[in-house]
PDB file of N, CA and C in Angstrom:
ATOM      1  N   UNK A   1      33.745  10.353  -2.950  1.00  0.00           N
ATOM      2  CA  UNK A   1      33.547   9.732  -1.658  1.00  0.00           C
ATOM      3  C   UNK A   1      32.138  10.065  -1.157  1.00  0.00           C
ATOM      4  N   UNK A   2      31.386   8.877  -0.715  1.00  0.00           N
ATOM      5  CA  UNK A   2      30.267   9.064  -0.207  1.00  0.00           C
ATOM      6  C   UNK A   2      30.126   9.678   1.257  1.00  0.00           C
ATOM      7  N   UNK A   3      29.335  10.939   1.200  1.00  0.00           N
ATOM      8  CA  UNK A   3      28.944  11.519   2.857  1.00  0.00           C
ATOM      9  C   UNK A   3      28.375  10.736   3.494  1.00  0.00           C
ATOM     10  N   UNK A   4      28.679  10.537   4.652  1.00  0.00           N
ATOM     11  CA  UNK A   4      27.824  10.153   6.089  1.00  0.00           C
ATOM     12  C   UNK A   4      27.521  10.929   7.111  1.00  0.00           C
ATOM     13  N   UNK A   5      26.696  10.615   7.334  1.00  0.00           N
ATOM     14  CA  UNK A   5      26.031  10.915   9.221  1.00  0.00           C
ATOM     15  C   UNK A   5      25.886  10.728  10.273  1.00  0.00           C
ATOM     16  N   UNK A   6      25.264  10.965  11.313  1.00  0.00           N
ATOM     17  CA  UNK A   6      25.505  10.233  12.342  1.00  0.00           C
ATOM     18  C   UNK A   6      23.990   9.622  12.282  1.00  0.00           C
ATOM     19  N   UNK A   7      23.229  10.402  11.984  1.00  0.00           N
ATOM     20  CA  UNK A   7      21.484   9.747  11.721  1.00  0.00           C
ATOM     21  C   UNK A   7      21.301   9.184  10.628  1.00  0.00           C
ATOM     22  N   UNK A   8      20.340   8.104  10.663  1.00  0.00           N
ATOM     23  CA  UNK A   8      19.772   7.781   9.694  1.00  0.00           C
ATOM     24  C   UNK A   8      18.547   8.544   9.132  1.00  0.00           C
ATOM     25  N   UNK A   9      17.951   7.946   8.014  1.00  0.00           N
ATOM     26  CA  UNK A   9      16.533   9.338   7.624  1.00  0.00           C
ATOM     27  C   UNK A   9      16.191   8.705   7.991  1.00  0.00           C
ATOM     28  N   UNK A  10      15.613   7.683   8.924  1.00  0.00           N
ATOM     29  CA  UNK A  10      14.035   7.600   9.458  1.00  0.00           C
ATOM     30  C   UNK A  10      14.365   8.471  10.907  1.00  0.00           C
ATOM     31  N   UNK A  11      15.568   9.128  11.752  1.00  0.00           N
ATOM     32  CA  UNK A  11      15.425   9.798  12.361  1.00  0.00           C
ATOM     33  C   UNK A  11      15.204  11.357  11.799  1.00  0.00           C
ATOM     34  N   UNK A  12      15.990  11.497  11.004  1.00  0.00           N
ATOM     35  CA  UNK A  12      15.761  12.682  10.116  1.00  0.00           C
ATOM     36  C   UNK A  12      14.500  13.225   9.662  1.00  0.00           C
ATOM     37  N   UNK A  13      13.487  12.198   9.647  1.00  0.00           N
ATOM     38  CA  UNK A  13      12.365  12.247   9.475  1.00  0.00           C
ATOM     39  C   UNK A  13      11.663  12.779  10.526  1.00  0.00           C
ATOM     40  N   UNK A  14      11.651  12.102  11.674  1.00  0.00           N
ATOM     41  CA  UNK A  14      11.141  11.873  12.820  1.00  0.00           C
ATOM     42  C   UNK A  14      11.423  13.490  13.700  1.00  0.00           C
ATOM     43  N   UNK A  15      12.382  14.182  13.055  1.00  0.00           N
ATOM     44  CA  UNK A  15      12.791  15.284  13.909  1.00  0.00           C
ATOM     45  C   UNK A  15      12.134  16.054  13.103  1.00  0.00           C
ATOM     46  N   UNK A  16      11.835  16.033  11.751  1.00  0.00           N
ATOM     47  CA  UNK A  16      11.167  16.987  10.696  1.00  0.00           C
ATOM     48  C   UNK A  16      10.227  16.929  11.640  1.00  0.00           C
ATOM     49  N   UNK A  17       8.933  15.941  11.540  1.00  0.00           N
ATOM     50  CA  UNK A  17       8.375  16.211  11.987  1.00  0.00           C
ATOM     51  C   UNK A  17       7.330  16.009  13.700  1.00  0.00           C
ATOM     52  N   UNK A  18       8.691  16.092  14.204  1.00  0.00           N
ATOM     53  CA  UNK A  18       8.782  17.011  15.683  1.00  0.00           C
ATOM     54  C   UNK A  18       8.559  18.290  15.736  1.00  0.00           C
ATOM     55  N   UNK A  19       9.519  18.709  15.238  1.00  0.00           N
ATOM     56  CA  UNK A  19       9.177  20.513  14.837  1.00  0.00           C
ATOM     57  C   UNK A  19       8.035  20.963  14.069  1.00  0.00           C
ATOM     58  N   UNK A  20       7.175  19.936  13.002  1.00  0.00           N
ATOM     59  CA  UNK A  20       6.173  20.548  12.895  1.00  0.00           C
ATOM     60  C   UNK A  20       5.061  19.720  12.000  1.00  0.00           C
ATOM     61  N   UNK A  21       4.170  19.223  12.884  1.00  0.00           N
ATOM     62  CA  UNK A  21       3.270  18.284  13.221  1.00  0.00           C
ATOM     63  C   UNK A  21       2.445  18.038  11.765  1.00  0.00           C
ATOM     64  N   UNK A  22       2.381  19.411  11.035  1.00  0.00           N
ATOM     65  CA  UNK A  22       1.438  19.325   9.654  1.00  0.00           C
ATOM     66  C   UNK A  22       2.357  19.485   9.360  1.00  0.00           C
ATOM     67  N   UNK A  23       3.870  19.129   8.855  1.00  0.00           N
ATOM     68  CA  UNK A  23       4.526  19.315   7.724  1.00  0.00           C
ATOM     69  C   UNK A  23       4.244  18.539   6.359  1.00  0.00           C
ATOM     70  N   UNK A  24       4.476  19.205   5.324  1.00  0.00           N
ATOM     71  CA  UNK A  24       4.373  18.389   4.107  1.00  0.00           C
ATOM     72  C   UNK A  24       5.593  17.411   3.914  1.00  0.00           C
ATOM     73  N   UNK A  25       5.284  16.407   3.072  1.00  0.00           N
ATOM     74  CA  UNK A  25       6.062  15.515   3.197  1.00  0.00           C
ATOM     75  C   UNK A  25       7.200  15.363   2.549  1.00  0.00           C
ATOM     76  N   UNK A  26       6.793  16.466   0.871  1.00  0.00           N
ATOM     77  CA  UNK A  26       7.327  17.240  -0.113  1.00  0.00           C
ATOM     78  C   UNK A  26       8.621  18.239   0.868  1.00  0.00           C
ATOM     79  N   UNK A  27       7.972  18.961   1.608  1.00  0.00           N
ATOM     80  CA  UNK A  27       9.094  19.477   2.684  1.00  0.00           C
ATOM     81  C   UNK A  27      10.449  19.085   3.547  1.00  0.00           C
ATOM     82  N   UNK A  28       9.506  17.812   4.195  1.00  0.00           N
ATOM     83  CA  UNK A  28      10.343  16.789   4.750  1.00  0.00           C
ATOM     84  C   UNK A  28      11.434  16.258   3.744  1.00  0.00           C
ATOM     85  N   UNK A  29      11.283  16.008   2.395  1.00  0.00           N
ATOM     86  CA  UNK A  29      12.167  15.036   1.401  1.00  0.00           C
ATOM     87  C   UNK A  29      13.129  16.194   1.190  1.00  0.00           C
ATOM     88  N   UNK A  30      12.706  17.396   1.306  1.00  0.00           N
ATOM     89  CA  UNK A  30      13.650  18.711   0.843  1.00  0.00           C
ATOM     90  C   UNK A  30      14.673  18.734   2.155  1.00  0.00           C
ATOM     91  N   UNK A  31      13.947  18.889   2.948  1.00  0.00           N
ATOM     92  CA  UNK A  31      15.042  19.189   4.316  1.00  0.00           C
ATOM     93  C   UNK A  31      16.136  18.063   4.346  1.00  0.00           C
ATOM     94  N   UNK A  32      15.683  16.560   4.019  1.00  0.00           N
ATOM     95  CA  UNK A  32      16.650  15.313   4.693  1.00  0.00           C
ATOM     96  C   UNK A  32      17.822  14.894   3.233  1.00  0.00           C
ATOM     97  N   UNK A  33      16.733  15.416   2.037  1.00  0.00           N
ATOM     98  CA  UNK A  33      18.037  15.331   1.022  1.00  0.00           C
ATOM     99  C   UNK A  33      17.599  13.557   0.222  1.00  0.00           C
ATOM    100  N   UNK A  34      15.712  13.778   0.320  1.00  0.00           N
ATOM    101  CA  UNK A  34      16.027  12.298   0.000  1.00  0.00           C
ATOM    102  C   UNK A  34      14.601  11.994  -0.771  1.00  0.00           C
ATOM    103  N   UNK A  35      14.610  11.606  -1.529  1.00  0.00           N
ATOM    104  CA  UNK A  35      13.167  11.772  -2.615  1.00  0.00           C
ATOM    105  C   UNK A  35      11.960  12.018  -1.984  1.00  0.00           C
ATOM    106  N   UNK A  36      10.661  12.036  -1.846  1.00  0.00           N
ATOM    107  CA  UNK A  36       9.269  11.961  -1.641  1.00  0.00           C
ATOM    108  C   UNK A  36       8.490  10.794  -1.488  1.00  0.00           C
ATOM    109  N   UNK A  37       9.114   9.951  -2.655  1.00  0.00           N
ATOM    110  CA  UNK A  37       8.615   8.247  -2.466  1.00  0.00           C
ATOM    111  C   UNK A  37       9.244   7.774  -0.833  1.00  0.00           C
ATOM    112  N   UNK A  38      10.820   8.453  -0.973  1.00  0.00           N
ATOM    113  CA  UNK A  38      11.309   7.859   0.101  1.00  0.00           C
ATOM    114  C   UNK A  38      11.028   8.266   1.095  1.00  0.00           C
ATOM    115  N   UNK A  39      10.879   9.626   1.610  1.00  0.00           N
ATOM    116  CA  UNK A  39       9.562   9.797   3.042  1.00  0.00           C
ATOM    117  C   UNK A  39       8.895   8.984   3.383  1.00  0.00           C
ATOM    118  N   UNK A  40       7.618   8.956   2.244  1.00  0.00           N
ATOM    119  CA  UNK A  40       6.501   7.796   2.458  1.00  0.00           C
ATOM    120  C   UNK A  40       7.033   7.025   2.604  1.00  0.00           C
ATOM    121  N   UNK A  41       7.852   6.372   2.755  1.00  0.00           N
ATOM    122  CA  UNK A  41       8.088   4.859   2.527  1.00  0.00           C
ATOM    123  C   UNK A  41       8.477   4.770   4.564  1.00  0.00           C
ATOM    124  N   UNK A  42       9.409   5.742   4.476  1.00  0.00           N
ATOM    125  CA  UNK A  42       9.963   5.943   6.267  1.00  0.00           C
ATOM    126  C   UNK A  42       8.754   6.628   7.416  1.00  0.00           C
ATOM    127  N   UNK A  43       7.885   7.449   6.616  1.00  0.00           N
ATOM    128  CA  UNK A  43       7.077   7.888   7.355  1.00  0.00           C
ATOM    129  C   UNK A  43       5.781   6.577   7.854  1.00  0.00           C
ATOM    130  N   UNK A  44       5.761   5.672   6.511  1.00  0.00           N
ATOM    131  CA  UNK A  44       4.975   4.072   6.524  1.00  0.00           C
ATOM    132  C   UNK A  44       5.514   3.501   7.419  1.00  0.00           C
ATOM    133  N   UNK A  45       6.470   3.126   7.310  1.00  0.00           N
ATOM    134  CA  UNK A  45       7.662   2.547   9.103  1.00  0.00           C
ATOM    135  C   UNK A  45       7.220   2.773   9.917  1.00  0.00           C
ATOM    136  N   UNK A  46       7.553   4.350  10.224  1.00  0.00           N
ATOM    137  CA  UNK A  46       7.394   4.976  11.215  1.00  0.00           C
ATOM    138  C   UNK A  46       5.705   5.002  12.167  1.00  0.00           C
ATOM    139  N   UNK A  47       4.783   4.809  11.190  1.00  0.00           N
ATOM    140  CA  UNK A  47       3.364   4.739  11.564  1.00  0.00           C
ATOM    141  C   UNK A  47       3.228   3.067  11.834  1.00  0.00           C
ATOM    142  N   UNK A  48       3.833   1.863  11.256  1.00  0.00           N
ATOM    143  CA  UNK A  48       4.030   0.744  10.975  1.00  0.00           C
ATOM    144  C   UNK A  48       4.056   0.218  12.449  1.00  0.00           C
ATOM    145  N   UNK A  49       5.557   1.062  12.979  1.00  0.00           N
ATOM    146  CA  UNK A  49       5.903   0.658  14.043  1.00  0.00           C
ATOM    147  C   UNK A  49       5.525   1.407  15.207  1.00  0.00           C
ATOM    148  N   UNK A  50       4.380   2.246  15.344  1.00  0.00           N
ATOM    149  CA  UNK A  50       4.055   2.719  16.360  1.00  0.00           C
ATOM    150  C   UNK A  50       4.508   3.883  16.936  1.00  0.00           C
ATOM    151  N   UNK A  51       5.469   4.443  16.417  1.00  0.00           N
ATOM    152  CA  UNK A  51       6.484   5.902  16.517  1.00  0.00           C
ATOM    153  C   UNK A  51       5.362   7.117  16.361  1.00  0.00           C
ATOM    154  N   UNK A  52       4.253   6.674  14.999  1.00  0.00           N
ATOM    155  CA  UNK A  52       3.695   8.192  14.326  1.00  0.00           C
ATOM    156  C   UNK A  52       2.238   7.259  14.346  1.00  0.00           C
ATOM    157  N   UNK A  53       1.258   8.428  14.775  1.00  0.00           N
ATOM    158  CA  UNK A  53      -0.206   8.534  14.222  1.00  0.00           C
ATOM    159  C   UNK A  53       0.193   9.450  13.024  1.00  0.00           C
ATOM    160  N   UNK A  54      -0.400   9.369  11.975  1.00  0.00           N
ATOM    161  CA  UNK A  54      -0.871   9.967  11.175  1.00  0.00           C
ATOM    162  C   UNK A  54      -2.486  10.302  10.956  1.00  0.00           C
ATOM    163  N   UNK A  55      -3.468  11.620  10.620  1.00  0.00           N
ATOM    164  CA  UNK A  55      -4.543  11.728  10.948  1.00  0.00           C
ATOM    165  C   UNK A  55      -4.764  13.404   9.696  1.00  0.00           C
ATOM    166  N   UNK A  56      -5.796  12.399   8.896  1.00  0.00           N
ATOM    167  CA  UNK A  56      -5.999  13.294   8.232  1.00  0.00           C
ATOM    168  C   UNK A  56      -6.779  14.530   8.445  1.00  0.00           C
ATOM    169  N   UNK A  57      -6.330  15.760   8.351  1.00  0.00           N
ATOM    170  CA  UNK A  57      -7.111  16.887   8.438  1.00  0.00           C
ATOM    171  C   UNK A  57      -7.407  17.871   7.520  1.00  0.00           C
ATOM    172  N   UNK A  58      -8.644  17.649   6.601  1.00  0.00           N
ATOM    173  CA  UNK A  58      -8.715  18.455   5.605  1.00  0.00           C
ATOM    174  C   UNK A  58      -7.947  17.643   4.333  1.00  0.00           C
ATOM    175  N   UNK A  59      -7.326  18.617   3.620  1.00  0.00           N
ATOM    176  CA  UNK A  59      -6.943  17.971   2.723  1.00  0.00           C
ATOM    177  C   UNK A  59      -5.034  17.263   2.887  1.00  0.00           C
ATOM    178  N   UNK A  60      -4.675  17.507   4.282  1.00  0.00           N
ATOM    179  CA  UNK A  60      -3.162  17.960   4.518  1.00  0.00           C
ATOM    180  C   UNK A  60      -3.491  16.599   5.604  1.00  0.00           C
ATOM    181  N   UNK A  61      -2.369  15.831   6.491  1.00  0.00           N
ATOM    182  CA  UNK A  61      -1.726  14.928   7.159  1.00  0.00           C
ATOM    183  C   UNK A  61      -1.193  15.745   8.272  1.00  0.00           C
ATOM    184  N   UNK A  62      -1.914  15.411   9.436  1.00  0.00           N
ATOM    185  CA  UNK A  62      -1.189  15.815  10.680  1.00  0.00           C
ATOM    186  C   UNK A  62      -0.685  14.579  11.293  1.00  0.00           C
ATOM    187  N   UNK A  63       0.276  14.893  12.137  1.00  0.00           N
ATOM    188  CA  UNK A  63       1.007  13.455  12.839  1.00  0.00           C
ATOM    189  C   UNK A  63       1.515  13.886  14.340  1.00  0.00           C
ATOM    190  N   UNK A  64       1.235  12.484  14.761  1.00  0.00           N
ATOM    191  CA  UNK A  64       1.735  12.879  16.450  1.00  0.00           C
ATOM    192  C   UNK A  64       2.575  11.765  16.907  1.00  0.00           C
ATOM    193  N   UNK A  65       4.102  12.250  17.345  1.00  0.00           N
ATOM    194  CA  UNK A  65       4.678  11.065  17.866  1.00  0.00           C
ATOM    195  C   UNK A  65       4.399  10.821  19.073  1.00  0.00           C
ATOM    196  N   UNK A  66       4.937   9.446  19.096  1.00  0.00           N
ATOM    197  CA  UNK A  66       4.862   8.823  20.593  1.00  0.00           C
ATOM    198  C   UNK A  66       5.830   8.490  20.741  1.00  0.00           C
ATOM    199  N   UNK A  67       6.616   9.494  22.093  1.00  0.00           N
ATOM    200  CA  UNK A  67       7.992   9.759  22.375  1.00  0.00           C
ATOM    201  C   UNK A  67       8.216   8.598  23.507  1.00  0.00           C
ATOM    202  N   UNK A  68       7.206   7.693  24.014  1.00  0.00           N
ATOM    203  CA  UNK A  68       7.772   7.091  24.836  1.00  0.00           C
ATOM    204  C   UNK A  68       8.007   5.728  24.804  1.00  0.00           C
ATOM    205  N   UNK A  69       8.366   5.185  23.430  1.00  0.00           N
ATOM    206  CA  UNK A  69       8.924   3.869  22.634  1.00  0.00           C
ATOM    207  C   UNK A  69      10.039   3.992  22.796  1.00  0.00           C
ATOM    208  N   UNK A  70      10.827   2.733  23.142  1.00  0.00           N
ATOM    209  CA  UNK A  70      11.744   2.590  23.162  1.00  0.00           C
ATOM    210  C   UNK A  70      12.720   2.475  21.632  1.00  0.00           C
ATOM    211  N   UNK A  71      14.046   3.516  21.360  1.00  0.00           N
ATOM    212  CA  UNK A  71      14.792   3.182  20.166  1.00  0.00           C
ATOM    213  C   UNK A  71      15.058   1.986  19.892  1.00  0.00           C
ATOM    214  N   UNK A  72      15.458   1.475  18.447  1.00  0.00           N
ATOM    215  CA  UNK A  72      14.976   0.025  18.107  1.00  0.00           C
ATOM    216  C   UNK A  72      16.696  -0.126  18.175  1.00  0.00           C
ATOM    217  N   UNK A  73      17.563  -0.192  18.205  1.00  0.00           N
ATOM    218  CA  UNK A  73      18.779  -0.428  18.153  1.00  0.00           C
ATOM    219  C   UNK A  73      19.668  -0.660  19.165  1.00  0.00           C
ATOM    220  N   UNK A  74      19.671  -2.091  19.608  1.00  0.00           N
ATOM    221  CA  UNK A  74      20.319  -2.765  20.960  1.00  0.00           C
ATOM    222  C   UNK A  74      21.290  -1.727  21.943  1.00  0.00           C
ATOM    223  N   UNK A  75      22.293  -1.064  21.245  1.00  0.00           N
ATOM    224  CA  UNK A  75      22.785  -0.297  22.353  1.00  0.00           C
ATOM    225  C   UNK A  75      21.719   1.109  22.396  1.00  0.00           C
ATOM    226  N   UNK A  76      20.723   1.682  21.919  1.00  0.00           N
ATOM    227  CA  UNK A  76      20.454   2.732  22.761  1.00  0.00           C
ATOM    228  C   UNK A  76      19.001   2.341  23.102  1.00  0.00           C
ATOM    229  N   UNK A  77      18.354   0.578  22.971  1.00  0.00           N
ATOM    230  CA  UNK A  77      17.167   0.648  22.848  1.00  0.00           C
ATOM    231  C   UNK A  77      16.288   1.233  24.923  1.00  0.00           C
ATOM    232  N   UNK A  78      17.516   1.092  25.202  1.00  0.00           N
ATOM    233  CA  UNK A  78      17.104   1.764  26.676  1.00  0.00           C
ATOM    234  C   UNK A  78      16.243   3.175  26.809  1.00  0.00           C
ATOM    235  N   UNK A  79      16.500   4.010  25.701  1.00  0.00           N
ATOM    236  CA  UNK A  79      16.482   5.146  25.883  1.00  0.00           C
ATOM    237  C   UNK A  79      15.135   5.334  24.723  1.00  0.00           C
ATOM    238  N   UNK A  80      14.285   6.762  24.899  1.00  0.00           N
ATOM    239  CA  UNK A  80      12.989   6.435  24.582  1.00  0.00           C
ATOM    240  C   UNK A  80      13.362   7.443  23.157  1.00  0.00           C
ATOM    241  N   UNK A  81      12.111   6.980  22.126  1.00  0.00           N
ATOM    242  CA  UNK A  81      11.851   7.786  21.190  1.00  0.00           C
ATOM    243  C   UNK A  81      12.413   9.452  21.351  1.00  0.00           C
ATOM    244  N   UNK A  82      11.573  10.051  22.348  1.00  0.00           N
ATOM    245  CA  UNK A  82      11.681  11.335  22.730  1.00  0.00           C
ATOM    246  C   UNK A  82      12.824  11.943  23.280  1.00  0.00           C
ATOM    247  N   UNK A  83      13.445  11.068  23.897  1.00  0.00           N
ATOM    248  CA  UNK A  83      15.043  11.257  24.399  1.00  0.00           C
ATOM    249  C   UNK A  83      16.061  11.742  23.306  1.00  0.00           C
ATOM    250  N   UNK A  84      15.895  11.086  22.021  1.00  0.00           N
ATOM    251  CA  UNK A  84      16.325  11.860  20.650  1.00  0.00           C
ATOM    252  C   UNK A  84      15.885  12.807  20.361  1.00  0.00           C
ATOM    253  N   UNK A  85      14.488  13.100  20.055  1.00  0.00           N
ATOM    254  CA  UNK A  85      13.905  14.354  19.985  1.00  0.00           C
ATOM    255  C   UNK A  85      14.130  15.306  20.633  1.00  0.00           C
ATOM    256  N   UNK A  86      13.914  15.356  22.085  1.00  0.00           N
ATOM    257  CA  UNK A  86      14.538  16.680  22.928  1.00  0.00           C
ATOM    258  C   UNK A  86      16.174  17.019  23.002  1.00  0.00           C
ATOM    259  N   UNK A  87      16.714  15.625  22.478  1.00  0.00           N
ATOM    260  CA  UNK A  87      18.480  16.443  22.377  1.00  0.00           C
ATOM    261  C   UNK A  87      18.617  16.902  21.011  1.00  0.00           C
ATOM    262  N   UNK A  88      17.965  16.640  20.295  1.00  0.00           N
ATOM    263  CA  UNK A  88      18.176  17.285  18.838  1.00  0.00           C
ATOM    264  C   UNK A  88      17.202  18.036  18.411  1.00  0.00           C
ATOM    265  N   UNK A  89      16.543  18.320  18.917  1.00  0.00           N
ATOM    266  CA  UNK A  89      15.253  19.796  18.733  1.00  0.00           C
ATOM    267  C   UNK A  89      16.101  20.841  18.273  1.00  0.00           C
ATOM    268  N   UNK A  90      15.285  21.109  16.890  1.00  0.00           N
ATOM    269  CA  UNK A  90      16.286  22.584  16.363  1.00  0.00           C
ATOM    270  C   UNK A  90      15.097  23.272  17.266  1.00  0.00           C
ATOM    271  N   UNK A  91      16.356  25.033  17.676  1.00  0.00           N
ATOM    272  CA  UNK A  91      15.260  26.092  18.202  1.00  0.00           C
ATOM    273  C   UNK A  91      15.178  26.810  17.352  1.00  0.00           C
TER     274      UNK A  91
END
């Protein structure tokens, strides 16, 4: 039987890196349980659609969200990017 969640990985993503702005992306695929191609591919979205700057520093990728987009999904699109982020912030 296949596991489910309540998130999808492009939020899974998005909370990686909340908590930490230069994460590797190699990191990110470790934490969410989901290849490296497939990061890039959600982290590309994610910059696509205006969620993530990405900005190279050195030889490493720093990123900054923008928490005040609205979620793309009719029932919660009321509620902003960051509104997920601050209820699901690991401490």
């Amino acid at each position: 039987m296949e596991r489910w969640t309540f998130l999808t990985n492009h939020a899974h993503v998005l909370l990686c890196i909340a908590a930490d702005s230069g994460v590797r992306l190699r990191d990110v695929a470790e934490k969410v349980g989901i290849t490296e191609r497939a990061t890039q591919r959600i982290v590309a979205d994610l910059v696509e659609a205006g969620y993530l700057t990405r900005t190279r520093v050195g030889r490493r990728n720093q990123y900054e969200i923008h928490p005040w987009l609205p979620l793309r999904h009719p029932v919660e699109q009321s509620r902003e990017a960051g509104d997920l982020v601050r209820l699901l912030r690991q401490s």
